[in-house]
PDB file of N, CA and C in Angstrom:
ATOM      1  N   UNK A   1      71.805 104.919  81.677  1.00  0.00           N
ATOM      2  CA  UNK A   1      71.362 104.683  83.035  1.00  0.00           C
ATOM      3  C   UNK A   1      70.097 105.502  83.276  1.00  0.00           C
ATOM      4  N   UNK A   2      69.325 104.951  84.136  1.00  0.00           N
ATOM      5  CA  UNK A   2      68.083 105.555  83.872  1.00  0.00           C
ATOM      6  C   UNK A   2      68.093 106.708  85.264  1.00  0.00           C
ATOM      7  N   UNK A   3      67.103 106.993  85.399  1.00  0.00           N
ATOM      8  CA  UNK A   3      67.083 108.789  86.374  1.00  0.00           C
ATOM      9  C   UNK A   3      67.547 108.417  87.888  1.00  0.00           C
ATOM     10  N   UNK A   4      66.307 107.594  87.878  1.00  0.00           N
ATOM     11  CA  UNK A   4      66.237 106.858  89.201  1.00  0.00           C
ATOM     12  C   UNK A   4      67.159 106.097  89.710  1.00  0.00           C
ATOM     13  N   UNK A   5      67.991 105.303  88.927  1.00  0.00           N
ATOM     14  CA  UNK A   5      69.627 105.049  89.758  1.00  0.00           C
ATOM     15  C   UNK A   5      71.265 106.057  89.633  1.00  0.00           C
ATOM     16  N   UNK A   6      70.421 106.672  88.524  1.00  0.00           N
ATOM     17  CA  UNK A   6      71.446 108.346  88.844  1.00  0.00           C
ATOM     18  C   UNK A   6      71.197 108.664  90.299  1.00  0.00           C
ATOM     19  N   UNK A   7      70.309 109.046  90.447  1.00  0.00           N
ATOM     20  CA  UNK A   7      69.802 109.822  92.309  1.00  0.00           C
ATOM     21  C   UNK A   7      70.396 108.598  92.768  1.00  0.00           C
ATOM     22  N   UNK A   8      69.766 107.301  92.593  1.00  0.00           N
ATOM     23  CA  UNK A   8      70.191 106.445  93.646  1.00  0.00           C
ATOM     24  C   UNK A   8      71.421 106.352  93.819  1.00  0.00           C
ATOM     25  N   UNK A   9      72.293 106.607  92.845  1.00  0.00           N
ATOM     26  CA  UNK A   9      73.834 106.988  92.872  1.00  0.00           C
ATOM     27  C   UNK A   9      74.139 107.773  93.321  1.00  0.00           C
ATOM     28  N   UNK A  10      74.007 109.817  93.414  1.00  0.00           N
ATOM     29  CA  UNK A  10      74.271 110.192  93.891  1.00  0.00           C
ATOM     30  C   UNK A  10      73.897 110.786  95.249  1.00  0.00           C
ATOM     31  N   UNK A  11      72.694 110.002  95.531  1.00  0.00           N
ATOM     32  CA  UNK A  11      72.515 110.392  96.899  1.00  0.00           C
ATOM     33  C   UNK A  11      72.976 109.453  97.912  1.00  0.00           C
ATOM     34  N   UNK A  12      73.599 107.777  97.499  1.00  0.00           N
ATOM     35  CA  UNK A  12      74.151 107.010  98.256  1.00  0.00           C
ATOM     36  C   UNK A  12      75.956 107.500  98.374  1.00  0.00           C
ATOM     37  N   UNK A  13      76.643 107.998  97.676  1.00  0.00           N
ATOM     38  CA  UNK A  13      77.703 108.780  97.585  1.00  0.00           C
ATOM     39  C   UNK A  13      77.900 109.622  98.609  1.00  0.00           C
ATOM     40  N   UNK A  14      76.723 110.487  98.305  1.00  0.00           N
ATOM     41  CA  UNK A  14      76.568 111.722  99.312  1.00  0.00           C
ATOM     42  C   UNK A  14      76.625 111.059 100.814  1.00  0.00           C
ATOM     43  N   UNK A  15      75.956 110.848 100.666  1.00  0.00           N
ATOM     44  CA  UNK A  15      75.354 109.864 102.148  1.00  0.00           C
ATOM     45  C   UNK A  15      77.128 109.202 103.054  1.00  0.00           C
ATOM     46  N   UNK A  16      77.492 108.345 101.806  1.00  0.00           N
ATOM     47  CA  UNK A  16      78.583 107.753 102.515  1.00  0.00           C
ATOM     48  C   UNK A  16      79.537 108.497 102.455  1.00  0.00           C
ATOM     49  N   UNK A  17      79.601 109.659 101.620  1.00  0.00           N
ATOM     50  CA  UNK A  17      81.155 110.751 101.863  1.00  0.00           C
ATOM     51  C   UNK A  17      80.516 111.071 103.365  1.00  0.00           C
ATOM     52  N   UNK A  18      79.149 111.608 103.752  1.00  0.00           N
ATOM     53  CA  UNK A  18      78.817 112.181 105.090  1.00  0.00           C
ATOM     54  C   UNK A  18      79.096 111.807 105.769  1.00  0.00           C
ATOM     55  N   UNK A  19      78.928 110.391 106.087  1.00  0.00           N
ATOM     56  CA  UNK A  19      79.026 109.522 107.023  1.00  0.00           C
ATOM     57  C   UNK A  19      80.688 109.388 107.130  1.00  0.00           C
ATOM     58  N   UNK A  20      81.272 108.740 106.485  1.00  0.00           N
ATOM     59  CA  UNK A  20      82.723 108.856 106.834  1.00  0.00           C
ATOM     60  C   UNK A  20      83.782 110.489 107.249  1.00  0.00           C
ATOM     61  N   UNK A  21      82.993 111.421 106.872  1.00  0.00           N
ATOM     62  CA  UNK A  21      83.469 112.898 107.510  1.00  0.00           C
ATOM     63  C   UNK A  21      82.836 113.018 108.879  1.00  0.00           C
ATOM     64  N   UNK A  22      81.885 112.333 109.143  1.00  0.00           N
ATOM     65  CA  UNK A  22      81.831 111.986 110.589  1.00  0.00           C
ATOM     66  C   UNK A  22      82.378 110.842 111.395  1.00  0.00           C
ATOM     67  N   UNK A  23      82.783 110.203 110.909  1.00  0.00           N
ATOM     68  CA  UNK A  23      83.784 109.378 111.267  1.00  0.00           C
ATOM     69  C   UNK A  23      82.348 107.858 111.648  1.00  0.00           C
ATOM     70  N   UNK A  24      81.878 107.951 110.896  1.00  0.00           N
ATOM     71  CA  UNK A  24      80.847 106.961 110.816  1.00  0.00           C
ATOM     72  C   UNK A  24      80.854 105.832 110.034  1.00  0.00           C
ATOM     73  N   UNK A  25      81.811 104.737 110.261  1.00  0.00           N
ATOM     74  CA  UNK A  25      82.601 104.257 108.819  1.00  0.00           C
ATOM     75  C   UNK A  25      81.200 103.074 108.733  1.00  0.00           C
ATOM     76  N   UNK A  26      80.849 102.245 109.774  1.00  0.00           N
ATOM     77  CA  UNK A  26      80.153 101.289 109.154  1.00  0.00           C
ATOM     78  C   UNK A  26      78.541 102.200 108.303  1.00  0.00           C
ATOM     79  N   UNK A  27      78.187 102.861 108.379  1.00  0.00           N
ATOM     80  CA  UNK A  27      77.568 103.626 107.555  1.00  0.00           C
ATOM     81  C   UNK A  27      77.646 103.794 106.447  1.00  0.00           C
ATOM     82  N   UNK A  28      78.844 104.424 106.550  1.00  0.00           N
ATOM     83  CA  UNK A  28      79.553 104.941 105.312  1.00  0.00           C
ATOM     84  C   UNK A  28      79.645 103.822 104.357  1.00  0.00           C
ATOM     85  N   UNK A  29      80.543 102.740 104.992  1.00  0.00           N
ATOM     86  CA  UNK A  29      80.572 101.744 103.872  1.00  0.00           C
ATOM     87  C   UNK A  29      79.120 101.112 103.132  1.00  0.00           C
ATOM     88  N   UNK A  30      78.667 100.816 104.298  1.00  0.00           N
ATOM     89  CA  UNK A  30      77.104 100.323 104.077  1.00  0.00           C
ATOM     90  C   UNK A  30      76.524 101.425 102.565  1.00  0.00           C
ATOM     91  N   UNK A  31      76.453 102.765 102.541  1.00  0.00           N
ATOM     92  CA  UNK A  31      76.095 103.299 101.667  1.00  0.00           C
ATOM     93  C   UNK A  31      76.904 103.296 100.214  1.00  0.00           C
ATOM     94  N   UNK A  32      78.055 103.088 100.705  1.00  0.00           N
ATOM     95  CA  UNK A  32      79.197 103.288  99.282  1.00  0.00           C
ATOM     96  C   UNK A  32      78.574 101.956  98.974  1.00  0.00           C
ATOM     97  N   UNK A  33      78.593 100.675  99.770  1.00  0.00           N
ATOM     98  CA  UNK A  33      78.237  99.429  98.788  1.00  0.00           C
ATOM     99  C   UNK A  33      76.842  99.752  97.956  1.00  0.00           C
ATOM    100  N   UNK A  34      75.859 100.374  98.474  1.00  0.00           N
ATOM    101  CA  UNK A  34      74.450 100.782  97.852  1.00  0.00           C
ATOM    102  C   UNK A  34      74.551 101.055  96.250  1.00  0.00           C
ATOM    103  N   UNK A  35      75.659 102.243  96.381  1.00  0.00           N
ATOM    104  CA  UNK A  35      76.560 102.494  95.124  1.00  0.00           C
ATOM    105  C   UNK A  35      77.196 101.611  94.364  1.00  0.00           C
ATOM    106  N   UNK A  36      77.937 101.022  95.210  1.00  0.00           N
ATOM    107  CA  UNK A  36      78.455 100.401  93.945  1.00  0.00           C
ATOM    108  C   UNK A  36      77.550  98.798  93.316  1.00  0.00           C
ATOM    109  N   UNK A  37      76.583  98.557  94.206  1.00  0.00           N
ATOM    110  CA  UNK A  37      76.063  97.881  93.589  1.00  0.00           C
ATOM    111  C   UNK A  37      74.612  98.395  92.616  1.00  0.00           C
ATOM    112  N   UNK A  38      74.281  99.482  92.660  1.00  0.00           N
ATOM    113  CA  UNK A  38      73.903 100.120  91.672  1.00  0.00           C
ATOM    114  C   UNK A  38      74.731  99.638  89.874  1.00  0.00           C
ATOM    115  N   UNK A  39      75.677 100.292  90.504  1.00  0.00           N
ATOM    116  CA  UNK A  39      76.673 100.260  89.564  1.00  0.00           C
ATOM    117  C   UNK A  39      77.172  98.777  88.796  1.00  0.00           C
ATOM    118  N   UNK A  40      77.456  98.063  89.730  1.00  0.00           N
ATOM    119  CA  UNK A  40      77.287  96.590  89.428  1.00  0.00           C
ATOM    120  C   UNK A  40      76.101  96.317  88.482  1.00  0.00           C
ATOM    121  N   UNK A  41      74.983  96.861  88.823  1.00  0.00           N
ATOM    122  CA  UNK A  41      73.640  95.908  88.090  1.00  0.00           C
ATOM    123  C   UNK A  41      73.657  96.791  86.651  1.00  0.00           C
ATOM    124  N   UNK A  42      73.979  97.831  86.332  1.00  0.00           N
ATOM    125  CA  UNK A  42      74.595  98.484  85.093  1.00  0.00           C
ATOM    126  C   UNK A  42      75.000  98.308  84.431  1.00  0.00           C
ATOM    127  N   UNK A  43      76.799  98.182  84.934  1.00  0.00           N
ATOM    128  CA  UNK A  43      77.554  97.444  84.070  1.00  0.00           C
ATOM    129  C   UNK A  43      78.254  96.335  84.593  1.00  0.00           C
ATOM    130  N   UNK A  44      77.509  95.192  84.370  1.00  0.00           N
ATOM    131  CA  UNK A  44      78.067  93.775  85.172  1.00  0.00           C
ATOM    132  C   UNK A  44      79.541  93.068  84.013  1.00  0.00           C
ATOM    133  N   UNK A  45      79.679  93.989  82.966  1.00  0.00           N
ATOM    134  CA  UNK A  45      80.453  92.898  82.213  1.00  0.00           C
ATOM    135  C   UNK A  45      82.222  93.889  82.827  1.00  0.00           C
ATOM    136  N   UNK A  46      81.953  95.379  83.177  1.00  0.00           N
ATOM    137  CA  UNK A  46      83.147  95.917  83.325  1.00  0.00           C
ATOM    138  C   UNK A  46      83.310  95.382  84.963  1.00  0.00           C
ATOM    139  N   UNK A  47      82.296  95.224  85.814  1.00  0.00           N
ATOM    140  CA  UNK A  47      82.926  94.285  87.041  1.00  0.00           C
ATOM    141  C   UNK A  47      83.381  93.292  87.302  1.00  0.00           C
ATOM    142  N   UNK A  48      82.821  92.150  85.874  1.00  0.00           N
ATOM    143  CA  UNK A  48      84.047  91.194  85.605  1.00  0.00           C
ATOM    144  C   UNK A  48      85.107  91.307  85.707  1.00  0.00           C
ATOM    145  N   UNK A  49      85.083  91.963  84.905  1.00  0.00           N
ATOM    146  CA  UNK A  49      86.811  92.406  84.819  1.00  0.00           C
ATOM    147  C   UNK A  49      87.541  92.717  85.693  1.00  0.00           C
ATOM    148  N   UNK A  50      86.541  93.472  86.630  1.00  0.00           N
ATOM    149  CA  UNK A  50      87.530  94.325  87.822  1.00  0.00           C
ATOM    150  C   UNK A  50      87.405  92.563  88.781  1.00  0.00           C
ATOM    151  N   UNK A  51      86.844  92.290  89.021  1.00  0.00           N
ATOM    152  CA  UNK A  51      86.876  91.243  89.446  1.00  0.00           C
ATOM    153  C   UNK A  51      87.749  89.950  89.147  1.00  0.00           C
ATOM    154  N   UNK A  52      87.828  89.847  88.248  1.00  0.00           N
ATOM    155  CA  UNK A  52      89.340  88.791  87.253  1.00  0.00           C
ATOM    156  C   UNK A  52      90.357  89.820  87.706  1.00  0.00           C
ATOM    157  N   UNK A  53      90.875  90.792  87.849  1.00  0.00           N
ATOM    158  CA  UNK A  53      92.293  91.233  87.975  1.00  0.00           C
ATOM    159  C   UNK A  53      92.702  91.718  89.585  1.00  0.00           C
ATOM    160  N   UNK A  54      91.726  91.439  90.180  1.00  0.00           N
ATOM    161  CA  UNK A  54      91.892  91.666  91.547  1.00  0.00           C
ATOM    162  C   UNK A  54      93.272  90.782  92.447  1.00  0.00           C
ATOM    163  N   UNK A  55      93.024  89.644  92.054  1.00  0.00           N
ATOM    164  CA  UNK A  55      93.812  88.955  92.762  1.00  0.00           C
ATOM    165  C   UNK A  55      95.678  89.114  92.478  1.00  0.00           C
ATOM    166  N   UNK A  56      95.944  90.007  90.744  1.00  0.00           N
ATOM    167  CA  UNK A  56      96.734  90.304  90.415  1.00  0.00           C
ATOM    168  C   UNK A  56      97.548  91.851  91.414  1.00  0.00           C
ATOM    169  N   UNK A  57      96.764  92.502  91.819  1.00  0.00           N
ATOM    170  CA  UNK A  57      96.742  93.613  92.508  1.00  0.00           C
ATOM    171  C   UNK A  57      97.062  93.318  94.013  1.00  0.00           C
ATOM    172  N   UNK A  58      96.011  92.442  94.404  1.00  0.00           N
ATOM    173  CA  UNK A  58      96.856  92.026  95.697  1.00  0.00           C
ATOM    174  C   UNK A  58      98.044  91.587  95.944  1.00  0.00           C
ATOM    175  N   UNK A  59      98.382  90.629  94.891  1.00  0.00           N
ATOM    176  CA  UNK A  59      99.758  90.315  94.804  1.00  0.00           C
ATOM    177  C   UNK A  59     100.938  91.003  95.074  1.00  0.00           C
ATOM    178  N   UNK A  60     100.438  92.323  94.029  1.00  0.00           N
ATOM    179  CA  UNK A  60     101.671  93.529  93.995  1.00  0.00           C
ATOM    180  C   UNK A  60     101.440  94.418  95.251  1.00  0.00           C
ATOM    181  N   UNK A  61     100.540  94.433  95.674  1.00  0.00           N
ATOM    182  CA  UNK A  61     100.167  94.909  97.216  1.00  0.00           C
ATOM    183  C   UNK A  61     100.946  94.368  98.361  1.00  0.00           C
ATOM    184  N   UNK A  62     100.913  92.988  97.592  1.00  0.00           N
ATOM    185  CA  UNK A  62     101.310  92.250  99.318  1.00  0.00           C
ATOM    186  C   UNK A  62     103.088  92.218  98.747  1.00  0.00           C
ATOM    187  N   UNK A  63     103.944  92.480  97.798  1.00  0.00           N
ATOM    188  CA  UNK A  63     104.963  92.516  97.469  1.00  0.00           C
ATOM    189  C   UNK A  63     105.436  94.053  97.755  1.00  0.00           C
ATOM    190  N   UNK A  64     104.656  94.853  97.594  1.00  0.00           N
ATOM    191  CA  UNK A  64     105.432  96.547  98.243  1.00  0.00           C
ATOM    192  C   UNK A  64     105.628  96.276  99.770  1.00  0.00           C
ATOM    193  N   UNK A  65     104.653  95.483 100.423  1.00  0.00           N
ATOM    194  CA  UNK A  65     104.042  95.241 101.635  1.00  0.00           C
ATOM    195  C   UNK A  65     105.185  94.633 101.754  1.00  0.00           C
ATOM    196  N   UNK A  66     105.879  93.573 102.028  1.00  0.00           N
ATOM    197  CA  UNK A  66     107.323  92.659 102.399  1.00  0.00           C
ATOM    198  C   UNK A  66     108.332  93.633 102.082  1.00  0.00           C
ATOM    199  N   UNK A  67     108.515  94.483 100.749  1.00  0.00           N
ATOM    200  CA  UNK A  67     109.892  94.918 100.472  1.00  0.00           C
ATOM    201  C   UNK A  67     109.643  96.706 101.869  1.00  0.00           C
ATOM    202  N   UNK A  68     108.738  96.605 101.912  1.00  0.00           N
ATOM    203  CA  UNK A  68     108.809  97.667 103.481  1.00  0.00           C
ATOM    204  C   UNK A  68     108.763  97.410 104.073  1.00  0.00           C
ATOM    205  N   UNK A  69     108.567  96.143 105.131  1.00  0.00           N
ATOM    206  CA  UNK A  69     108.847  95.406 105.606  1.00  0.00           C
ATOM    207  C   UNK A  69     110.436  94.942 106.270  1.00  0.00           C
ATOM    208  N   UNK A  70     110.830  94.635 105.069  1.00  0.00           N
ATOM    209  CA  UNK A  70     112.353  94.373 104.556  1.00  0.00           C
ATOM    210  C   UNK A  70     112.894  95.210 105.428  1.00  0.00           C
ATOM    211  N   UNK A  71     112.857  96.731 104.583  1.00  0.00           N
ATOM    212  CA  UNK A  71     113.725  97.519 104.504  1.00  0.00           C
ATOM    213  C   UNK A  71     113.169  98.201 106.220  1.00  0.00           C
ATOM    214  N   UNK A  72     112.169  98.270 106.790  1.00  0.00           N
ATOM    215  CA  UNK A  72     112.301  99.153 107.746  1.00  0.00           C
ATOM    216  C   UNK A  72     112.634  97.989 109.157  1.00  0.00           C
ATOM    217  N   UNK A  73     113.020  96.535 108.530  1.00  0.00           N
ATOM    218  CA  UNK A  73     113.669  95.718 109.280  1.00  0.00           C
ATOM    219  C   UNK A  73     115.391  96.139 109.355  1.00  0.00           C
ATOM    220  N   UNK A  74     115.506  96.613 108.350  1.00  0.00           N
ATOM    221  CA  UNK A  74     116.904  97.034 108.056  1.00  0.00           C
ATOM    222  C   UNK A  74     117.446  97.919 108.725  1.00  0.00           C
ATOM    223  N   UNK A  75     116.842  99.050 108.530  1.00  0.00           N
ATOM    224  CA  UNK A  75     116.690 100.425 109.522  1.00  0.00           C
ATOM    225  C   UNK A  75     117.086 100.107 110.892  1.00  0.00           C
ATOM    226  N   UNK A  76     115.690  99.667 111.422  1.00  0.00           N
ATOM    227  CA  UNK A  76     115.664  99.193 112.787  1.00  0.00           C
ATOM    228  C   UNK A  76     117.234  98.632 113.007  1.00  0.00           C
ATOM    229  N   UNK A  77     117.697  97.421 112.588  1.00  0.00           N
ATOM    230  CA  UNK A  77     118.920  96.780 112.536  1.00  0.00           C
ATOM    231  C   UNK A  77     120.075  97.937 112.755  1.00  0.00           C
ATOM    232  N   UNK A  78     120.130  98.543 111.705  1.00  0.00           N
ATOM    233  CA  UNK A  78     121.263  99.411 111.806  1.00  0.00           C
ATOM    234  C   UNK A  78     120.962 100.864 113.121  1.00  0.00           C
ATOM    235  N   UNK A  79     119.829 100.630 113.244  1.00  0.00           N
ATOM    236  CA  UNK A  79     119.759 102.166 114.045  1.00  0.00           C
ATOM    237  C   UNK A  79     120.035 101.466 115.429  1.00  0.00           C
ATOM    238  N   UNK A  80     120.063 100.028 115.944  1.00  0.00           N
ATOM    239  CA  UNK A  80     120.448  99.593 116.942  1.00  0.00           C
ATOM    240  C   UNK A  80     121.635  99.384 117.091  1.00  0.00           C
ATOM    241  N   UNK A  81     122.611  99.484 115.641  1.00  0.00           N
ATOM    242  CA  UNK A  81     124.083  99.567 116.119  1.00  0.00           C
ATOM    243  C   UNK A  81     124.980 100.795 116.382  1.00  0.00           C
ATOM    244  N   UNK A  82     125.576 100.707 117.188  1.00  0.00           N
ATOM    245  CA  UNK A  82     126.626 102.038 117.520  1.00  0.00           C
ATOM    246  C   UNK A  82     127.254 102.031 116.535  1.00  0.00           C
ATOM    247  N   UNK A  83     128.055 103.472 115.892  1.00  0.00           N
ATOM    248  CA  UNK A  83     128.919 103.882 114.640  1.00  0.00           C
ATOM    249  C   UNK A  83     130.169 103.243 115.017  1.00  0.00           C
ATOM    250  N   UNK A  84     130.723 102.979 116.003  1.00  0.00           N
ATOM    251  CA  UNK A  84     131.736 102.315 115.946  1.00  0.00           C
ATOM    252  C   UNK A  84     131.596 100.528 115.551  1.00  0.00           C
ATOM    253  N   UNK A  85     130.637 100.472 115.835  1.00  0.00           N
ATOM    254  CA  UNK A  85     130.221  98.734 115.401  1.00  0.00           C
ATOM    255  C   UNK A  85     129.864  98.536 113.847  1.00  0.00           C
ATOM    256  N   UNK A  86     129.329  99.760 113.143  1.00  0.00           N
ATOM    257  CA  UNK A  86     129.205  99.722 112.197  1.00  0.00           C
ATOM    258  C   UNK A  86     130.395  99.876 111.186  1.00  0.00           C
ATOM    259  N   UNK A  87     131.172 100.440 112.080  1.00  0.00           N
ATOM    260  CA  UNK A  87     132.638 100.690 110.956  1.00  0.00           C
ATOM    261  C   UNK A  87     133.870  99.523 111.615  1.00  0.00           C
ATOM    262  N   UNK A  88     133.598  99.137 112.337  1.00  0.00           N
ATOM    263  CA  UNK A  88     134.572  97.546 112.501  1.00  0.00           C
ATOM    264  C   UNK A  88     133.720  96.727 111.611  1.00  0.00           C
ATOM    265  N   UNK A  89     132.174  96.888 111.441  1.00  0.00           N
ATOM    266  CA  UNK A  89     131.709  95.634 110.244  1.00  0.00           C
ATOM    267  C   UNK A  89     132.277  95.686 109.376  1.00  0.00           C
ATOM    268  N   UNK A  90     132.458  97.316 108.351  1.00  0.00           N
ATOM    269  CA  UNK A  90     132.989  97.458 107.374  1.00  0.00           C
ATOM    270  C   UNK A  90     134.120  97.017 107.002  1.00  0.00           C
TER     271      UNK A  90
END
């Protein structure tokens, strides 16, 4: 990588850690993308990749996402029954 998108790397980093410790998010992001598309024009064959397995990740995202779901449907359920209702279910 050559000098000039080193700096351009770490001063868009810098920039967007700043910005989000100020609570400056569209900034922030705006600069992290600067970065990572640096990074993109670098190495375009390892963002393939990240790009092909993405949709695998959401998947398992959106599957932790339902089974907590689930379960703090469950919770709720039982924390609305009285102990005596719960032990005549039994």
């Amino acid at each position: 990588m050559d000098s000039w998108k080193k700096a351009v790397m770490a001063a868009s980093v810098a920039a967007a850690t700043i910005l989000f410790l100020k609570k400056k998010y569209a900034g922030g992001v705006l600069a992290g993308g600067v970065a990572l598309a640096v990074l993109a024009a670098e190495y375009p064959e390892k963002f393939e990749q990240v790009r092909e397995s993405l949709p695998g990740y959401f998947d398992r995202g959106m599957q932790v996402m339902e089974m907590a779901a689930k379960a703090g449907k469950r919770i709720t359920d039982a924390a609305g029954q009285s102990a005596m209702d719960a032990w005549e279910e039994l």
